[in-house]
N, C-alpha and C. Protein backbone atom coordinates (compact mmCIF):
# COMPACT_ATOMS: atom_id res chain seq x y z
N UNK A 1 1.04 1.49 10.51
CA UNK A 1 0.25 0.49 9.87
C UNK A 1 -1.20 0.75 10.25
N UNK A 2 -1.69 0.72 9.28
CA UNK A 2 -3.41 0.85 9.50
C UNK A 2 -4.58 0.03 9.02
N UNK A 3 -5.27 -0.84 9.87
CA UNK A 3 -6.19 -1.64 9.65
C UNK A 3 -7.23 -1.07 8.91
N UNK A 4 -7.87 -1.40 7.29
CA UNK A 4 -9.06 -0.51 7.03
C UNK A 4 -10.35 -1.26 7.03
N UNK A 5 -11.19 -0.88 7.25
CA UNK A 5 -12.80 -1.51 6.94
C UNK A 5 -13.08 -1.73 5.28
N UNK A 6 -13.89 -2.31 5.01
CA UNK A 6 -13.84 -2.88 3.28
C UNK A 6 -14.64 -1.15 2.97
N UNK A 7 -14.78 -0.74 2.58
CA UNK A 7 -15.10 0.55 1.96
C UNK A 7 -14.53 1.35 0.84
N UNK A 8 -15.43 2.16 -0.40
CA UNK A 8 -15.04 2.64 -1.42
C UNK A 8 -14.52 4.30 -0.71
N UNK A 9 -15.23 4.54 0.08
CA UNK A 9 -15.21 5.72 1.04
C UNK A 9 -13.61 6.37 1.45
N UNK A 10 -12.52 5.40 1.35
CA UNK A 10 -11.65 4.97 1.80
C UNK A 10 -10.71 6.04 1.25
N UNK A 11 -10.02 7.12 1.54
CA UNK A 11 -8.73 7.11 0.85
C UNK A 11 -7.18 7.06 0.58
N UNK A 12 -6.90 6.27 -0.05
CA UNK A 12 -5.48 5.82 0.02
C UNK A 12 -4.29 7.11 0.31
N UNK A 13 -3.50 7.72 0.83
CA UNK A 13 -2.54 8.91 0.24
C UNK A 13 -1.25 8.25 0.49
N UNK A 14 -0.75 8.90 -0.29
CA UNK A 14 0.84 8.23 -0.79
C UNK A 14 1.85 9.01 0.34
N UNK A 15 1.55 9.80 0.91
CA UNK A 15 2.02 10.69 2.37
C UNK A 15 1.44 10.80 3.09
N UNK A 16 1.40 10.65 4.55
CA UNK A 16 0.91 11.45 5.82
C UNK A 16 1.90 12.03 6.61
N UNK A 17 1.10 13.06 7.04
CA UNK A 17 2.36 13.88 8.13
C UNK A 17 1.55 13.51 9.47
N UNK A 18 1.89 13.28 10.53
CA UNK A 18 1.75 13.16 11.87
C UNK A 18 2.28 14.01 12.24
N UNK A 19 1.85 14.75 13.64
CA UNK A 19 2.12 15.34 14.59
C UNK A 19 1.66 14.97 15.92
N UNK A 20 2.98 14.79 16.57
CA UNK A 20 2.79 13.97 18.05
C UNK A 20 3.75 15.31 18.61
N UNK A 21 2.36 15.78 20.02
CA UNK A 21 2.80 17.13 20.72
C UNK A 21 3.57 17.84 19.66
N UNK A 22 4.72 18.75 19.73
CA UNK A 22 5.47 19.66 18.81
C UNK A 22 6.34 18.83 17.83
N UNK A 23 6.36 17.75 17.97
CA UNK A 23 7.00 16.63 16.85
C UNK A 23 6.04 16.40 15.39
N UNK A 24 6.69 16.90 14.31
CA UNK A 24 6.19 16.32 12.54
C UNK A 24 6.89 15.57 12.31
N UNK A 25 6.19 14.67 11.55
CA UNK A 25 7.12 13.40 10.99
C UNK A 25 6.12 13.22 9.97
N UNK A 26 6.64 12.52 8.46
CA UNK A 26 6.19 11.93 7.26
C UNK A 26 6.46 10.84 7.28
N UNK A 27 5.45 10.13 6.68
CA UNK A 27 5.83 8.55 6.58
C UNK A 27 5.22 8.37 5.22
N UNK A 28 5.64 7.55 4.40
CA UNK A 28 5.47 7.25 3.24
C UNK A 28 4.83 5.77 3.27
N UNK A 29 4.19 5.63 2.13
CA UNK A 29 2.98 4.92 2.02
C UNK A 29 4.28 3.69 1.37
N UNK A 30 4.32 2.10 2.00
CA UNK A 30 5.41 1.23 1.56
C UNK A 30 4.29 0.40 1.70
N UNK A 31 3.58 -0.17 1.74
CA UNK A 31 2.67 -1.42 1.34
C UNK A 31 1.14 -1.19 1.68
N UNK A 32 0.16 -2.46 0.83
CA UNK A 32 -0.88 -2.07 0.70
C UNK A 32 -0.96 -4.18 1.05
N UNK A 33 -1.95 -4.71 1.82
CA UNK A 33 -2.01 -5.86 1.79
C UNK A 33 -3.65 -5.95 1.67
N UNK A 34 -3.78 -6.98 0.30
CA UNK A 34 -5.11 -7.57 -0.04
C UNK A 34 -6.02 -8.49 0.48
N UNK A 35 -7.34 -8.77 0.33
CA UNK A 35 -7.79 -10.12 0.57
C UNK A 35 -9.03 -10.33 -0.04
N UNK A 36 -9.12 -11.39 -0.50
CA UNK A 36 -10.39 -11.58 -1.02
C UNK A 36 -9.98 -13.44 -1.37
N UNK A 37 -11.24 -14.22 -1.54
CA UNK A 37 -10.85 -15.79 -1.45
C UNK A 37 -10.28 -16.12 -0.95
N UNK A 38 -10.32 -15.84 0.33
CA UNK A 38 -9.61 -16.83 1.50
C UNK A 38 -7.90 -16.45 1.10
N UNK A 39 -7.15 -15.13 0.68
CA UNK A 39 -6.19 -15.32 -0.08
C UNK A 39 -5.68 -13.83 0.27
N UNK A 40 -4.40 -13.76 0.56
CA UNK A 40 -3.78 -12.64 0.89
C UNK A 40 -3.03 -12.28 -0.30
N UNK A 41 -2.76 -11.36 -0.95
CA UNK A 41 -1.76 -10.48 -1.60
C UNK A 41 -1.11 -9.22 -1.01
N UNK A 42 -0.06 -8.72 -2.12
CA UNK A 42 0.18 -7.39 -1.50
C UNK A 42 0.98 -6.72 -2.79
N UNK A 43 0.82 -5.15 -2.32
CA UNK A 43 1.72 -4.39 -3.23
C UNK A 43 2.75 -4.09 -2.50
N UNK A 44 4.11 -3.44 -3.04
CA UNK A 44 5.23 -3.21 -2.27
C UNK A 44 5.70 -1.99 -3.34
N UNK A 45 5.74 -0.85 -2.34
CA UNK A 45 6.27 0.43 -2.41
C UNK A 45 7.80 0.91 -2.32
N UNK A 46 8.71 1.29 -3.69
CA UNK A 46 9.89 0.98 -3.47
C UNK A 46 10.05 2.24 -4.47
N UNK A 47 10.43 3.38 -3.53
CA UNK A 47 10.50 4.94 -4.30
C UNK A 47 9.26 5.35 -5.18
N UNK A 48 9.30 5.18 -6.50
CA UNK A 48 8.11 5.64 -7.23
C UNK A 48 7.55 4.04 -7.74
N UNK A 49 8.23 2.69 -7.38
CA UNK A 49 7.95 1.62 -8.52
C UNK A 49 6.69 0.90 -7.43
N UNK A 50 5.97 0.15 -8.13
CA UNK A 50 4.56 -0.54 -7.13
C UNK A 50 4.97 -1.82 -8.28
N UNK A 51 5.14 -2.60 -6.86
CA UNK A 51 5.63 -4.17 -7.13
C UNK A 51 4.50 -4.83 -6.99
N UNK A 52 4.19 -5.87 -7.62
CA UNK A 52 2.89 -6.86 -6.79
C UNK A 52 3.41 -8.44 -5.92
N UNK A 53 2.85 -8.89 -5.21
CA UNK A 53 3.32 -10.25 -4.50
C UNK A 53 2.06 -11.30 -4.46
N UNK A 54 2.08 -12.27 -4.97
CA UNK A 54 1.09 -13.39 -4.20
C UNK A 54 2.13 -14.88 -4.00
N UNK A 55 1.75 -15.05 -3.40
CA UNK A 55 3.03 -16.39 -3.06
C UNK A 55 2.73 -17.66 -4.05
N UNK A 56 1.21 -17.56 -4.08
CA UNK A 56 1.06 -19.06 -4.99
C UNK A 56 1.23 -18.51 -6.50
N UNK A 57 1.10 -17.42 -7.04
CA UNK A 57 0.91 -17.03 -8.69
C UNK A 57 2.98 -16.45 -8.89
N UNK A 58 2.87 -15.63 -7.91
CA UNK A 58 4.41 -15.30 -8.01
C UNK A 58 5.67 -16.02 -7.44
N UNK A 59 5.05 -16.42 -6.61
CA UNK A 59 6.35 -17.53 -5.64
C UNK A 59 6.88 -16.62 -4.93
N UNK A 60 8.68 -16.65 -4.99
CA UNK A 60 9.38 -15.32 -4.21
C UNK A 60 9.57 -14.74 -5.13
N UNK A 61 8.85 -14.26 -6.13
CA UNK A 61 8.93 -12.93 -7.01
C UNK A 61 8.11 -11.72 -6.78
N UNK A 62 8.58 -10.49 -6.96
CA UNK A 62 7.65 -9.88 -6.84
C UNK A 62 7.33 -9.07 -8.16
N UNK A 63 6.63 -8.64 -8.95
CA UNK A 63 6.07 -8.40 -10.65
C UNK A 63 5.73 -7.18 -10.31
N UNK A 64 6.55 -6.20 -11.71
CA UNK A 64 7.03 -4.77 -11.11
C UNK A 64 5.39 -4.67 -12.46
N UNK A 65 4.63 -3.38 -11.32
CA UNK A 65 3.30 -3.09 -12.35
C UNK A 65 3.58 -1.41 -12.30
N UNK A 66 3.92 -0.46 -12.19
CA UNK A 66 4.51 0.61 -12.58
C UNK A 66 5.05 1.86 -11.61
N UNK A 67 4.44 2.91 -12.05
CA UNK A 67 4.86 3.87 -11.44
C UNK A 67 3.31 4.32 -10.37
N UNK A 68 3.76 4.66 -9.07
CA UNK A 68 2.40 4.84 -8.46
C UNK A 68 2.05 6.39 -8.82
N UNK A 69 2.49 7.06 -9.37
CA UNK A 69 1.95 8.13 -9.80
C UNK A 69 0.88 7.80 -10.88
N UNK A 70 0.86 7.17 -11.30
CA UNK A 70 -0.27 6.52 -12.02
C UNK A 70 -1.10 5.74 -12.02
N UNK A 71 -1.11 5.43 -10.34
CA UNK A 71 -2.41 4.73 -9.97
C UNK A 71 -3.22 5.15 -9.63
N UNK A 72 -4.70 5.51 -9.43
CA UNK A 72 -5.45 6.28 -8.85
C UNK A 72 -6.11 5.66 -7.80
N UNK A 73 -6.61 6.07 -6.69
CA UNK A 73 -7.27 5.77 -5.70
C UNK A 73 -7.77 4.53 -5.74
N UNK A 74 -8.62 4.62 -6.45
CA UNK A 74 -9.35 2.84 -6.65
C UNK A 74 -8.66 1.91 -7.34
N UNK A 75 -7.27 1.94 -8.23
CA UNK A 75 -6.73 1.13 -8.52
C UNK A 75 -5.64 0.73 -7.39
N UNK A 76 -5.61 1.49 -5.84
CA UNK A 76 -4.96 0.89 -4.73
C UNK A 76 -5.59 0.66 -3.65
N UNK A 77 -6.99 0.32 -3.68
CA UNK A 77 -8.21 0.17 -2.86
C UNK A 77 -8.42 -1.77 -4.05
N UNK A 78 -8.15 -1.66 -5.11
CA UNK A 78 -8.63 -3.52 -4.97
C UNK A 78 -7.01 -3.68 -6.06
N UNK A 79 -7.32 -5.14 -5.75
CA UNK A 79 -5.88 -5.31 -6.74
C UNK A 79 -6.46 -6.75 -7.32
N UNK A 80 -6.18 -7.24 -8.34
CA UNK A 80 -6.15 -8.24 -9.17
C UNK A 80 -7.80 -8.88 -8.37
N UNK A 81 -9.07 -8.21 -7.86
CA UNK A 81 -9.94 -8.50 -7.61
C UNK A 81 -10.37 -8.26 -5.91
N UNK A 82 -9.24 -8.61 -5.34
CA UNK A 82 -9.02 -8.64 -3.96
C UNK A 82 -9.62 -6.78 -3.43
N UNK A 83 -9.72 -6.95 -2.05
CA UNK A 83 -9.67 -5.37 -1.23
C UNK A 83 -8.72 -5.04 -0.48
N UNK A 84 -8.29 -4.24 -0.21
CA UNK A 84 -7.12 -3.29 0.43
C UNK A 84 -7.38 -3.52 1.84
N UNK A 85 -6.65 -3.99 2.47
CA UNK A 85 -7.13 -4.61 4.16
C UNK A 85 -6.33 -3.85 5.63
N UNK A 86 -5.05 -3.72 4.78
CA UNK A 86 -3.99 -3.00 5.73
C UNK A 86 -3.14 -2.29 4.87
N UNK A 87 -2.62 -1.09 5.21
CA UNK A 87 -1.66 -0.29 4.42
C UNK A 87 -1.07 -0.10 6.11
N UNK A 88 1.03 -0.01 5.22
CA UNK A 88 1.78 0.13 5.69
C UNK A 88 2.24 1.58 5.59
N UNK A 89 2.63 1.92 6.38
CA UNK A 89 3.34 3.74 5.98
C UNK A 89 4.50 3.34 7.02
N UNK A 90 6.10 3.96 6.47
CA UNK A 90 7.34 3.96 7.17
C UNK A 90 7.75 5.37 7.21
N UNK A 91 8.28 5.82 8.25
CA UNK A 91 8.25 6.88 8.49
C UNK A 91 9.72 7.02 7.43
N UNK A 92 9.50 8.71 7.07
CA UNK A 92 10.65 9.06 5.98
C UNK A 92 11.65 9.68 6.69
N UNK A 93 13.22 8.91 6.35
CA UNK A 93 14.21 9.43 6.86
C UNK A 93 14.93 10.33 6.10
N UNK A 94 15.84 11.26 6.75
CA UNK A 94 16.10 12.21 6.01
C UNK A 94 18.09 12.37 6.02
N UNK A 95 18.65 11.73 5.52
CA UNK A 95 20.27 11.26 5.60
C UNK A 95 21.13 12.59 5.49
């Protein structure tokens, strides 16, 4: 999980690889949390689909907005007005 500063500078990637001493690991990019008006949102990362959440507009729904291969950088840096505040990455398991 990574705290970001408000900045256009910023860039989102849908993978990171870490390396800790001789250990690689990937973690995949699973949420993006918003803020702007006193008001939290979030996106939710589920294989290729990008869900959206706000509790007061959606309730417990979450509103499927597409494929993230088709989002570009700045369309996952603000969302419905808001800025990108924290992104989640889960590390990728391999079964």
């Amino acid at each position: 999980m990574f705290a970001i500063s408000v900045s256009k500078n910023i860039i989102i990637n849908k993978q990171i690889n870490l390396q800790v001493m001789d250990i690689s690991a990937i973690y995949i990019l699973k949420g993006i949390v918003y803020y702007g008006d006193e008001h939290f949102t979030a996106r939710i990362f589920i294989n290729n689909d990008v869900w959206f959440h706000d509790g007061i507009t959606t309730s417990q729904k979450c509103i499927k907005e597409g494929n993230i291969n088709y989002f570009t950088n700045d369309d996952l840096l603000q969302c419905q007005g808001k800025i990108a505040v924290l992104i989640v990455f889960a590390h990728e398991t391999h079964n």
